[in-house]
N, C-alpha and C. Protein backbone atom coordinates (compact mmCIF):
# COMPACT_ATOMS: atom_id res chain seq x y z
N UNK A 1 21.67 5.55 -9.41
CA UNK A 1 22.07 4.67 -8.33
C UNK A 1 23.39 3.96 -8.69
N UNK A 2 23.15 3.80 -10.04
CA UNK A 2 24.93 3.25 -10.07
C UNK A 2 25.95 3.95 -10.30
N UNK A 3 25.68 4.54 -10.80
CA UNK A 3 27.05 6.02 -10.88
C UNK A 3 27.22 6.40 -8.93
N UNK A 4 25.91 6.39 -8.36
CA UNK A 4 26.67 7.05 -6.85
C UNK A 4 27.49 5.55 -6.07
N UNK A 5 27.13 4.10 -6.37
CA UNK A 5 27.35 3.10 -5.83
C UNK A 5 28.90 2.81 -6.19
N UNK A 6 29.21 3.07 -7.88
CA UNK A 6 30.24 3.37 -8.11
C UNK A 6 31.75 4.30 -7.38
N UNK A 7 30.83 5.38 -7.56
CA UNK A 7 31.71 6.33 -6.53
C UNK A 7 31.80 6.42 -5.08
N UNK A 8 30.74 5.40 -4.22
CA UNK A 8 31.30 4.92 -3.27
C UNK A 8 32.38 4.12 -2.92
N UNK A 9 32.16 3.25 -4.36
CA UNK A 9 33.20 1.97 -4.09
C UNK A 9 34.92 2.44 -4.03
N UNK A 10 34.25 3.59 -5.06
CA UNK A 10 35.74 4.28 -5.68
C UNK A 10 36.52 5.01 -4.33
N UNK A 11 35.54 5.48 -3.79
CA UNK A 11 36.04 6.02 -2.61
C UNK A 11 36.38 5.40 -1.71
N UNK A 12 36.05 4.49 -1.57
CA UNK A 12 36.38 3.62 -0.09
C UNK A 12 37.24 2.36 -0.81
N UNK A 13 37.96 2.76 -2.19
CA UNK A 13 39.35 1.45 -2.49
C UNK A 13 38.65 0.15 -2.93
N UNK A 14 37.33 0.20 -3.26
CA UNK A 14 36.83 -1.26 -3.21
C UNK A 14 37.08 -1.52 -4.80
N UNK A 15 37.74 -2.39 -5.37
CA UNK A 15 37.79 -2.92 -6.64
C UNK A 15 36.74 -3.33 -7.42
N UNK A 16 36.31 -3.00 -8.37
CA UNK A 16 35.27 -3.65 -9.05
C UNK A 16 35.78 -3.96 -10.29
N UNK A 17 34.94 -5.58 -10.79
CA UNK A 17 35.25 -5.97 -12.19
C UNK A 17 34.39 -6.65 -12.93
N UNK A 18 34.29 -6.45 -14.18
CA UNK A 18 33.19 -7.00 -14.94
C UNK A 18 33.37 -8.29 -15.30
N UNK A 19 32.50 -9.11 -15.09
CA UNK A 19 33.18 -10.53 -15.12
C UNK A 19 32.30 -10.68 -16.22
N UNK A 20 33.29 -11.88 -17.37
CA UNK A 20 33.16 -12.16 -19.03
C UNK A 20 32.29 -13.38 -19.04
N UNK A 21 31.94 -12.98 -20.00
CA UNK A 21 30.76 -14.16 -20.14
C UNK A 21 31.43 -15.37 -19.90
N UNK A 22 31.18 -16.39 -19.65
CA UNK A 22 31.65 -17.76 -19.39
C UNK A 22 32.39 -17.56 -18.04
N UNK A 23 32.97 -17.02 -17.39
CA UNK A 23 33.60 -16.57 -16.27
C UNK A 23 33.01 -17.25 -15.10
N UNK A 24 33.14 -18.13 -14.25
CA UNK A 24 32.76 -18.81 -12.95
C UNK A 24 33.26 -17.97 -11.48
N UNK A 25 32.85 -18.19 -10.54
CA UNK A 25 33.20 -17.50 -9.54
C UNK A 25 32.29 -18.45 -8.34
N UNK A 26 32.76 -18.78 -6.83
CA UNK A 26 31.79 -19.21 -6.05
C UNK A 26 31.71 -18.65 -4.82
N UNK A 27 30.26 -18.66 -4.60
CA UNK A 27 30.12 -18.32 -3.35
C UNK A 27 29.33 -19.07 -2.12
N UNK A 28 30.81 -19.24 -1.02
CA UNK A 28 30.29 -20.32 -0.44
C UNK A 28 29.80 -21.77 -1.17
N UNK A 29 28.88 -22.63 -1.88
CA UNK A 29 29.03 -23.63 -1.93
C UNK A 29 28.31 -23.93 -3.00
N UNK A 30 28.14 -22.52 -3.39
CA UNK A 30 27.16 -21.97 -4.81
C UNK A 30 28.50 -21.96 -6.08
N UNK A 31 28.22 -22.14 -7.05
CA UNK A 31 28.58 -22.17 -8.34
C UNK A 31 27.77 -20.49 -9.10
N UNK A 32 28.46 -19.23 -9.61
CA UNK A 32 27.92 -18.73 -10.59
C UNK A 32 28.80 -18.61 -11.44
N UNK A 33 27.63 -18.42 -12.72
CA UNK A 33 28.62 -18.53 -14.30
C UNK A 33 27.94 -17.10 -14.79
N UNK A 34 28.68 -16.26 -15.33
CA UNK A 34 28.24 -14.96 -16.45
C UNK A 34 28.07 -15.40 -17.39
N UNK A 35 27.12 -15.10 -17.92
CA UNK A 35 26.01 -15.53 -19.16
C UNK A 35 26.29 -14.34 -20.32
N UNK A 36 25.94 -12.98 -19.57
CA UNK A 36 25.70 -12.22 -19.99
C UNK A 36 25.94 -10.92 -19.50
N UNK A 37 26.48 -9.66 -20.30
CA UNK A 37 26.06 -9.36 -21.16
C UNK A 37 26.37 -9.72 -22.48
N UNK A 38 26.05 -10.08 -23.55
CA UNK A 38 26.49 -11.09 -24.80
C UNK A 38 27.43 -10.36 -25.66
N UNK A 39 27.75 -9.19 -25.56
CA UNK A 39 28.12 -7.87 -26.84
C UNK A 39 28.64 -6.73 -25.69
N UNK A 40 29.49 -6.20 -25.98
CA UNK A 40 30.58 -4.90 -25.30
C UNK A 40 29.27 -3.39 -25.39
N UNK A 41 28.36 -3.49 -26.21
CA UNK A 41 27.74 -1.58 -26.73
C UNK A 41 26.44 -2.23 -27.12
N UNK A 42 25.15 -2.03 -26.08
CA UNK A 42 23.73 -2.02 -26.80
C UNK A 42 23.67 -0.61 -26.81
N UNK A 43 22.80 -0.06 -27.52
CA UNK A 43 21.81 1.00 -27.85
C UNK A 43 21.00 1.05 -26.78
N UNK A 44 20.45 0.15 -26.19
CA UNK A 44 19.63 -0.06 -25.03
C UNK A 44 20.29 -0.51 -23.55
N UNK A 45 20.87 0.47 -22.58
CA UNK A 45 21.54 -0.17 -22.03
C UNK A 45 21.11 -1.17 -21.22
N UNK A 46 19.70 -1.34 -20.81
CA UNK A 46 19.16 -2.57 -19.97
C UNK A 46 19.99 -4.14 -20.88
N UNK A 47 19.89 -4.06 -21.78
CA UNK A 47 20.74 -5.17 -22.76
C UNK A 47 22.21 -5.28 -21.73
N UNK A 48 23.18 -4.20 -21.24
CA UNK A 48 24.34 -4.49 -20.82
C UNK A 48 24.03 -5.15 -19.71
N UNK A 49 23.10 -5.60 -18.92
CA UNK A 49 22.63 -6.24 -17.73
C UNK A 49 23.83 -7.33 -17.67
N UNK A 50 24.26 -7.63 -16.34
CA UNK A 50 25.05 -8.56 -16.01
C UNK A 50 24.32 -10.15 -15.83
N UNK A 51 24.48 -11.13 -16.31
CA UNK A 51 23.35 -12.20 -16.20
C UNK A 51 24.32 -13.34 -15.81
N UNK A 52 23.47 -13.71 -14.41
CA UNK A 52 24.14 -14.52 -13.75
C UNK A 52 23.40 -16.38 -13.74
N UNK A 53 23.62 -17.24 -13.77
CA UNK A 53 23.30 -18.70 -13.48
C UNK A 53 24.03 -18.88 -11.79
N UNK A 54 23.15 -19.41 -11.08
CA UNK A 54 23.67 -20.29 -10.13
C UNK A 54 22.97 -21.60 -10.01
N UNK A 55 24.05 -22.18 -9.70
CA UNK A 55 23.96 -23.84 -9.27
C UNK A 55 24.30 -24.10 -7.46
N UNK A 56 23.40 -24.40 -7.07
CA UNK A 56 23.39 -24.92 -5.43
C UNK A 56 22.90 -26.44 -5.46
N UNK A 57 23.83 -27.07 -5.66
CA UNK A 57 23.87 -28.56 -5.60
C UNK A 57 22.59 -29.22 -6.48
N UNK A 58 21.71 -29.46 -6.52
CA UNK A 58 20.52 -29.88 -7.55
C UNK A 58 20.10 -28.86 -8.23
N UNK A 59 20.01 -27.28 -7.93
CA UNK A 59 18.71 -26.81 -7.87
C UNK A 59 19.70 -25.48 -8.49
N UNK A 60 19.19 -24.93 -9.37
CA UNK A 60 19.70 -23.64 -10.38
C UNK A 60 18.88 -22.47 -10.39
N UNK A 61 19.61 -21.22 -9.87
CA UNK A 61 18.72 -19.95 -10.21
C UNK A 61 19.25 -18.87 -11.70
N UNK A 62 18.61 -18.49 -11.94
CA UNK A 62 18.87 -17.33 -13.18
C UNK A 62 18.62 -15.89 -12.93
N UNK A 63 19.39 -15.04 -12.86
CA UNK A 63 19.01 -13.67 -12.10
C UNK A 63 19.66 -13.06 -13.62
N UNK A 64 18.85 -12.03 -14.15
CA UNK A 64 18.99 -11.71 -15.33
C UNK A 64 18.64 -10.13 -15.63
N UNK A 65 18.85 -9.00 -14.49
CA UNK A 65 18.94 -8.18 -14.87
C UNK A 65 17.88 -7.21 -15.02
N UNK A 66 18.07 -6.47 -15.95
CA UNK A 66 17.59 -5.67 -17.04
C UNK A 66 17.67 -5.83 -18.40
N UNK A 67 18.23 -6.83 -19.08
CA UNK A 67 17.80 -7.71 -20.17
C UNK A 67 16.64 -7.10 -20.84
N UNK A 68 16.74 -7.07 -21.94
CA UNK A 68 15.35 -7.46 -22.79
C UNK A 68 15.53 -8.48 -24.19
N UNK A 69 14.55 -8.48 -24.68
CA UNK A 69 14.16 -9.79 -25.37
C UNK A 69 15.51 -9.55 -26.98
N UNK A 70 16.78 -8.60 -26.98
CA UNK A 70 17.79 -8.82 -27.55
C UNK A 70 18.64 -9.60 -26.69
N UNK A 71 19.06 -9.19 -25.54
CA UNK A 71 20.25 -10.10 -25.28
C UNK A 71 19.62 -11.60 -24.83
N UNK A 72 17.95 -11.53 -24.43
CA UNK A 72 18.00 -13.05 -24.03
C UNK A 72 18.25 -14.03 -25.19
N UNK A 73 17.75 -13.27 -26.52
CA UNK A 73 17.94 -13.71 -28.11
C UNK A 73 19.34 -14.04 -27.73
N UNK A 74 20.30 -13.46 -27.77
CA UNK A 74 21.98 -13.75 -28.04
C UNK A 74 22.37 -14.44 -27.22
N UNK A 75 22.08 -14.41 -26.04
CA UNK A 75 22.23 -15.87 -24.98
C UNK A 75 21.70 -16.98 -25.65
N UNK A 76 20.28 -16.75 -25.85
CA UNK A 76 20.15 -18.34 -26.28
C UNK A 76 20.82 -18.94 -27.57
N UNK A 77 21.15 -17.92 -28.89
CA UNK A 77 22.13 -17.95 -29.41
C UNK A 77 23.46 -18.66 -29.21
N UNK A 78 23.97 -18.15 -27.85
CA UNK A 78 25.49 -18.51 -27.56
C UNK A 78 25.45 -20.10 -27.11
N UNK A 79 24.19 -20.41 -26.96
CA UNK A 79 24.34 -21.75 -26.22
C UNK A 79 24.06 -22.06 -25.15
N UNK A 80 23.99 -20.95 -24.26
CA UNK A 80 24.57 -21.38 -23.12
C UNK A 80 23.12 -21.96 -22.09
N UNK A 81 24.08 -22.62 -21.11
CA UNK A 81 22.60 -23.30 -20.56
C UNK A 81 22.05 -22.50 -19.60
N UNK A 82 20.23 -22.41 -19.57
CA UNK A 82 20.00 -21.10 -18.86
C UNK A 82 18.72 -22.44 -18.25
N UNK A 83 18.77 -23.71 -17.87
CA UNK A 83 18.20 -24.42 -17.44
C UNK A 83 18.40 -23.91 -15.73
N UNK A 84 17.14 -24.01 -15.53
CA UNK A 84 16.88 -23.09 -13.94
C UNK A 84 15.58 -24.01 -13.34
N UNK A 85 15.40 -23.57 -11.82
CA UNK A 85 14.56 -24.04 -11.22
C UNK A 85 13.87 -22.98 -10.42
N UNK A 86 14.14 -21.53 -10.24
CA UNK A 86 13.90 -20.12 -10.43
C UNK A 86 14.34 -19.53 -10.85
N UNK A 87 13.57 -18.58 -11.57
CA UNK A 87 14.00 -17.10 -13.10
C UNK A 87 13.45 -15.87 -11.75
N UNK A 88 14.46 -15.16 -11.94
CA UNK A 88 14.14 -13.65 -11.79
C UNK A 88 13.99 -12.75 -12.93
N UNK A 89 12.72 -12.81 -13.25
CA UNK A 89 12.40 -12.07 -14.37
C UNK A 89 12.94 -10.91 -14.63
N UNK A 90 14.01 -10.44 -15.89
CA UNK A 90 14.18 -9.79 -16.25
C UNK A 90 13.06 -8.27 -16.18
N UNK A 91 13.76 -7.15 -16.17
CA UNK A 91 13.42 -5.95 -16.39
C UNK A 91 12.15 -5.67 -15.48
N UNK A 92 11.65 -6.11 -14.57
CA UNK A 92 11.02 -5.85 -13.44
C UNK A 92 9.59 -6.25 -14.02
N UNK A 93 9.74 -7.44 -14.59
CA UNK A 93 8.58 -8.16 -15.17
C UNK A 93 7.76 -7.41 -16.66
N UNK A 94 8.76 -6.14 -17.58
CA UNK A 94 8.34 -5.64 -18.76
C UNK A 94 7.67 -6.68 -19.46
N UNK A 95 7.02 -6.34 -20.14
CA UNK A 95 6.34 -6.87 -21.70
C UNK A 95 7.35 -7.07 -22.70
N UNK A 96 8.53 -6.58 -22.54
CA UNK A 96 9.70 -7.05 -23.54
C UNK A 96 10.66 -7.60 -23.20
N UNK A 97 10.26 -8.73 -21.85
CA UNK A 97 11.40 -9.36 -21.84
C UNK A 97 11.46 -10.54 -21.06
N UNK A 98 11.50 -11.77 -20.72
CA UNK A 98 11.29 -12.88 -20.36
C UNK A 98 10.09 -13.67 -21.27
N UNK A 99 10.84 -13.89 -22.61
CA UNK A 99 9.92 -13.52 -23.58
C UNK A 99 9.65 -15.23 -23.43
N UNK A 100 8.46 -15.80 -24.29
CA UNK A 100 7.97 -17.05 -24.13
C UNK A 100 9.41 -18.21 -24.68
N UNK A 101 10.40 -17.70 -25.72
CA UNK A 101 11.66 -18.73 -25.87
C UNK A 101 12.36 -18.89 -24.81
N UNK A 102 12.59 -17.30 -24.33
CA UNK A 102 13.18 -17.66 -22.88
C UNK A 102 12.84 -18.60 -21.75
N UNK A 103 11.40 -18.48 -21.48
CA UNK A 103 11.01 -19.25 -20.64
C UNK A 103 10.82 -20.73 -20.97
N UNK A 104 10.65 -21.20 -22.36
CA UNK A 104 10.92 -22.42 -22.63
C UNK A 104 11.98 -23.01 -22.46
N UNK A 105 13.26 -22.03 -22.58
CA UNK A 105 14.48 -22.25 -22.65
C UNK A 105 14.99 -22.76 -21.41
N UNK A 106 14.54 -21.84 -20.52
CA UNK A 106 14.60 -22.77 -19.32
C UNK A 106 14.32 -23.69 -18.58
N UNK A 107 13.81 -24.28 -19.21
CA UNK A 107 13.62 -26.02 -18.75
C UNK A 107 12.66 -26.53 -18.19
N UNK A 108 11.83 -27.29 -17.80
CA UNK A 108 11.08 -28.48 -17.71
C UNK A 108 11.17 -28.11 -16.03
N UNK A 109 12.43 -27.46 -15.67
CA UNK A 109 12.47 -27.51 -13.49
C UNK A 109 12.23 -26.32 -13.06
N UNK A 110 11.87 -25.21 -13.95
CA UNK A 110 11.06 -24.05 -13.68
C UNK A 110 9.72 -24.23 -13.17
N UNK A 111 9.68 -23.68 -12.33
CA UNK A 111 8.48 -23.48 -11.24
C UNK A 111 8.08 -22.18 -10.88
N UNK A 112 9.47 -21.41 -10.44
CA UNK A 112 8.96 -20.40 -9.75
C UNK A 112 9.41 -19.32 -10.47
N UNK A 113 8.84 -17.91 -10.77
CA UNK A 113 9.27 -16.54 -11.44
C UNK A 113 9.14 -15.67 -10.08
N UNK A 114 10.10 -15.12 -9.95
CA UNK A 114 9.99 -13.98 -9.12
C UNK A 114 10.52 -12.59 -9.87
N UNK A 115 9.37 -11.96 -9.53
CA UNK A 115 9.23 -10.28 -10.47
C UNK A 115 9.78 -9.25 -9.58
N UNK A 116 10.62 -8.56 -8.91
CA UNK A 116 10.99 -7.76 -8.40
C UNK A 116 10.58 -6.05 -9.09
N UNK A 117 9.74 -6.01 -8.21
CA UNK A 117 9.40 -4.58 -8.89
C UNK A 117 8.43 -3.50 -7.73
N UNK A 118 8.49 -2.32 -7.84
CA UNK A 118 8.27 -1.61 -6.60
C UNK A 118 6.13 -1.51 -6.94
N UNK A 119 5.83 -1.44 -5.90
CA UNK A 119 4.53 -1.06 -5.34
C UNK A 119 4.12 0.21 -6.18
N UNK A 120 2.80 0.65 -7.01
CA UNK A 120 2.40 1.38 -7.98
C UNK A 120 3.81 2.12 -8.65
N UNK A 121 4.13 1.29 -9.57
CA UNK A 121 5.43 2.18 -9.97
C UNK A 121 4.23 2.98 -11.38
N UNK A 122 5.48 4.11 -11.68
CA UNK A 122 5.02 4.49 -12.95
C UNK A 122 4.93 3.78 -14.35
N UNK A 123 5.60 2.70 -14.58
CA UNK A 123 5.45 2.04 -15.78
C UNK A 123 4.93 1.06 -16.18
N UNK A 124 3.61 0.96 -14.79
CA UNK A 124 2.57 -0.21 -15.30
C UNK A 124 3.69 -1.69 -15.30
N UNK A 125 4.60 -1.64 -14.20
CA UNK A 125 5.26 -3.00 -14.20
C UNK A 125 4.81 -3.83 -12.92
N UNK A 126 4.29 -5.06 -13.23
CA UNK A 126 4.74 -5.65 -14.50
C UNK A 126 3.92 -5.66 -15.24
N UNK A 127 4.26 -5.91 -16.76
CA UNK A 127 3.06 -5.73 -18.07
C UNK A 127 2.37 -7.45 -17.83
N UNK A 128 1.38 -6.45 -18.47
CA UNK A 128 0.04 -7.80 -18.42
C UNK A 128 0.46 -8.72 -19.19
N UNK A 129 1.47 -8.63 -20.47
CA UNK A 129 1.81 -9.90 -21.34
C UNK A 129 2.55 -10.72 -20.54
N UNK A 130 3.51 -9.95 -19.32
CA UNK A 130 4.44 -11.27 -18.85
C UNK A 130 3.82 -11.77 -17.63
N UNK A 131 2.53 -11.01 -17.44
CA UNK A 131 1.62 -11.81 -16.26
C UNK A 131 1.20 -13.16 -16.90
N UNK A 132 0.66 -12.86 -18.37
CA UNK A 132 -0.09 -13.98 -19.28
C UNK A 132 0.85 -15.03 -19.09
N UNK A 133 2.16 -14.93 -19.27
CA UNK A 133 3.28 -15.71 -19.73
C UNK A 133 3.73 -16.24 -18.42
N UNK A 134 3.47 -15.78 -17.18
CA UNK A 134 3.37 -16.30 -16.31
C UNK A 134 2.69 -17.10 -15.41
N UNK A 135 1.66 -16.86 -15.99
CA UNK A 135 0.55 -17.67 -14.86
C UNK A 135 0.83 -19.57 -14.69
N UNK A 136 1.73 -20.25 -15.81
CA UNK A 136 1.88 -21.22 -15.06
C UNK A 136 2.99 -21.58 -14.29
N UNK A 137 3.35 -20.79 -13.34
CA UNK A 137 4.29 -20.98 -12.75
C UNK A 137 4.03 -20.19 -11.51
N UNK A 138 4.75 -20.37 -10.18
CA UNK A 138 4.41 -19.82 -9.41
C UNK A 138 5.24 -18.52 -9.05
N UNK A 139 4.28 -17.60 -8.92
CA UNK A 139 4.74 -16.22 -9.24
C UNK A 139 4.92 -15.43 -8.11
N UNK A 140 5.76 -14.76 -7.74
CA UNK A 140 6.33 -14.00 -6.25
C UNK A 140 6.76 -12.79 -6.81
N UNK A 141 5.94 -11.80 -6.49
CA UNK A 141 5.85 -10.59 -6.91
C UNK A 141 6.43 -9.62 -5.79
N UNK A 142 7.19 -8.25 -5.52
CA UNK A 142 7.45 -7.85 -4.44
C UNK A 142 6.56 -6.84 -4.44
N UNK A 143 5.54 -6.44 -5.33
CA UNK A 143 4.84 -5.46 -5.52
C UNK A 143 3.86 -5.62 -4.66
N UNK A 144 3.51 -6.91 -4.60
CA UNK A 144 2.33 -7.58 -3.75
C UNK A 144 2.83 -8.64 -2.78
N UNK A 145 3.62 -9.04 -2.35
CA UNK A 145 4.35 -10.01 -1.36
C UNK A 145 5.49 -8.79 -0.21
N UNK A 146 6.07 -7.90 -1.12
CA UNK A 146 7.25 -7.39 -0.10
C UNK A 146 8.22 -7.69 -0.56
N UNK A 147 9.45 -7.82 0.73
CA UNK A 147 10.52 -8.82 0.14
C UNK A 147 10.34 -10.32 0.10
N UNK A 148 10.75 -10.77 -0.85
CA UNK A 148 10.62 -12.35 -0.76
C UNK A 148 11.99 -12.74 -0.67
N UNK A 149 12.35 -14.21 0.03
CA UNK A 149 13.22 -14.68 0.59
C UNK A 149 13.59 -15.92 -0.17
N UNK A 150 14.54 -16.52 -0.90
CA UNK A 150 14.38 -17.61 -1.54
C UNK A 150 15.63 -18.72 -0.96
N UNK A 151 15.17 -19.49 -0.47
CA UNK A 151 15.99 -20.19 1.10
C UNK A 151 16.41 -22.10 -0.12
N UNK A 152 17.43 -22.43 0.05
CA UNK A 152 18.16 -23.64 -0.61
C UNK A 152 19.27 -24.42 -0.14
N UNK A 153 19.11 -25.66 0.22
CA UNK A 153 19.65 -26.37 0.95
C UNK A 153 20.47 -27.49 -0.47
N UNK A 154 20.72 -26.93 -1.61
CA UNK A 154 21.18 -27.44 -2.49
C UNK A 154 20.03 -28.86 -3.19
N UNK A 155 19.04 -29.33 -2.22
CA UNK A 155 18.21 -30.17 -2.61
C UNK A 155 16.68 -29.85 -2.78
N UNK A 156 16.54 -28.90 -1.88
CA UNK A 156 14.91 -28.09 -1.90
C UNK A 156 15.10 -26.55 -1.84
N UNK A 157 13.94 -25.92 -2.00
CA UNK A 157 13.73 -24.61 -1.89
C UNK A 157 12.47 -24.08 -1.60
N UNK A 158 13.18 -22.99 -0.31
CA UNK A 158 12.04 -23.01 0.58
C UNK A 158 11.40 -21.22 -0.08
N UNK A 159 10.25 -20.68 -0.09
CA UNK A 159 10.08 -19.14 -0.48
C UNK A 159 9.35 -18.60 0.25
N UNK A 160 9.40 -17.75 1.26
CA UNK A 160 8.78 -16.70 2.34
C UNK A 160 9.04 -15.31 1.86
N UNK A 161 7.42 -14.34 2.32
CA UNK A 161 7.52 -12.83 1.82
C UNK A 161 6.83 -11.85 3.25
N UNK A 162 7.73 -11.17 3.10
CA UNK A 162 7.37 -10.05 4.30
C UNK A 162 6.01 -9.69 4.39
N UNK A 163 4.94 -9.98 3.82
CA UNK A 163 4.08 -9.99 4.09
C UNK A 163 2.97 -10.76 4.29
């Protein structure tokens, strides 16, 4: 899917660029910062995952990819602040990745995990460890919800699912 998304873009003139860690960009009235990927060459390419922070006036999301429990290591490493008020769980809710530092890491205004992952996939996702690691928080699955919608007025946040 990304090699053909690529060569669409390529075809139709559209520019693409990898934006560097620390790198800001906004959209509309949103704040995002690149986190990640932490290192130029994993062995594992889910590690090259692009990892984004947004800020919408109070309220912070973390969308993190395909990550696993190396680069969230080197993020938390780098410092950087991954304080959120929804996590999109890395790697479609794996067992190796939104590991319990991570989720501490993110702060005290975590509430909600949303797992994006398809309806009986083949790889048993999401694993039962990051169900464990999830249960105190409120969990929005698309496997079992659909699409879910995550709606922010910079002060609240509202969450509706197609089903």
């Amino acid at each position: 899917m990304y090699t053909n998304t690529l060569k669409a873009l390529q075809a139709k003139n559209i520019p693409t660029k990898h934006p560097a860690v620390g790198e800001t960009f906004t959209l509309r009235d949103a704040l995002l910062t690149c986190l990640g990927p932490a290192q130029d060459k994993y062995s594992d390419i889910n590690n090259s995952s692009i990892v984004l922070r947004m800020t919408h006036g109070e309220k912070a999301f973390l969308f993190t990819g395909d990550m696993e429990a190396l680069e969230e290591r080197e993020i938390l490493e780098s410092g950087a602040d991954i304080h959120c008020d929804v996590l999109k769980a890395a790697h479609h809710g794996s067992n190796t990745s939104t590991t319990d530092n991570w989720l501490s890491a993110c702060g005290p205004g975590l509430t909600t995990i949303l797992i994006s992952v398809g309806k009986d996939n083949d790889y048993g996702l999401p694993g039962d460890r990051m169900l464990a690691r999830g249960e105190t928080y409120d969990l929005y699955r698309t496997d079992v919800l659909g699409a879910v919608t995550v709606v922010s007025d910079g002060h609240t946040i509202s969450m509706t699912s197609e089903y």
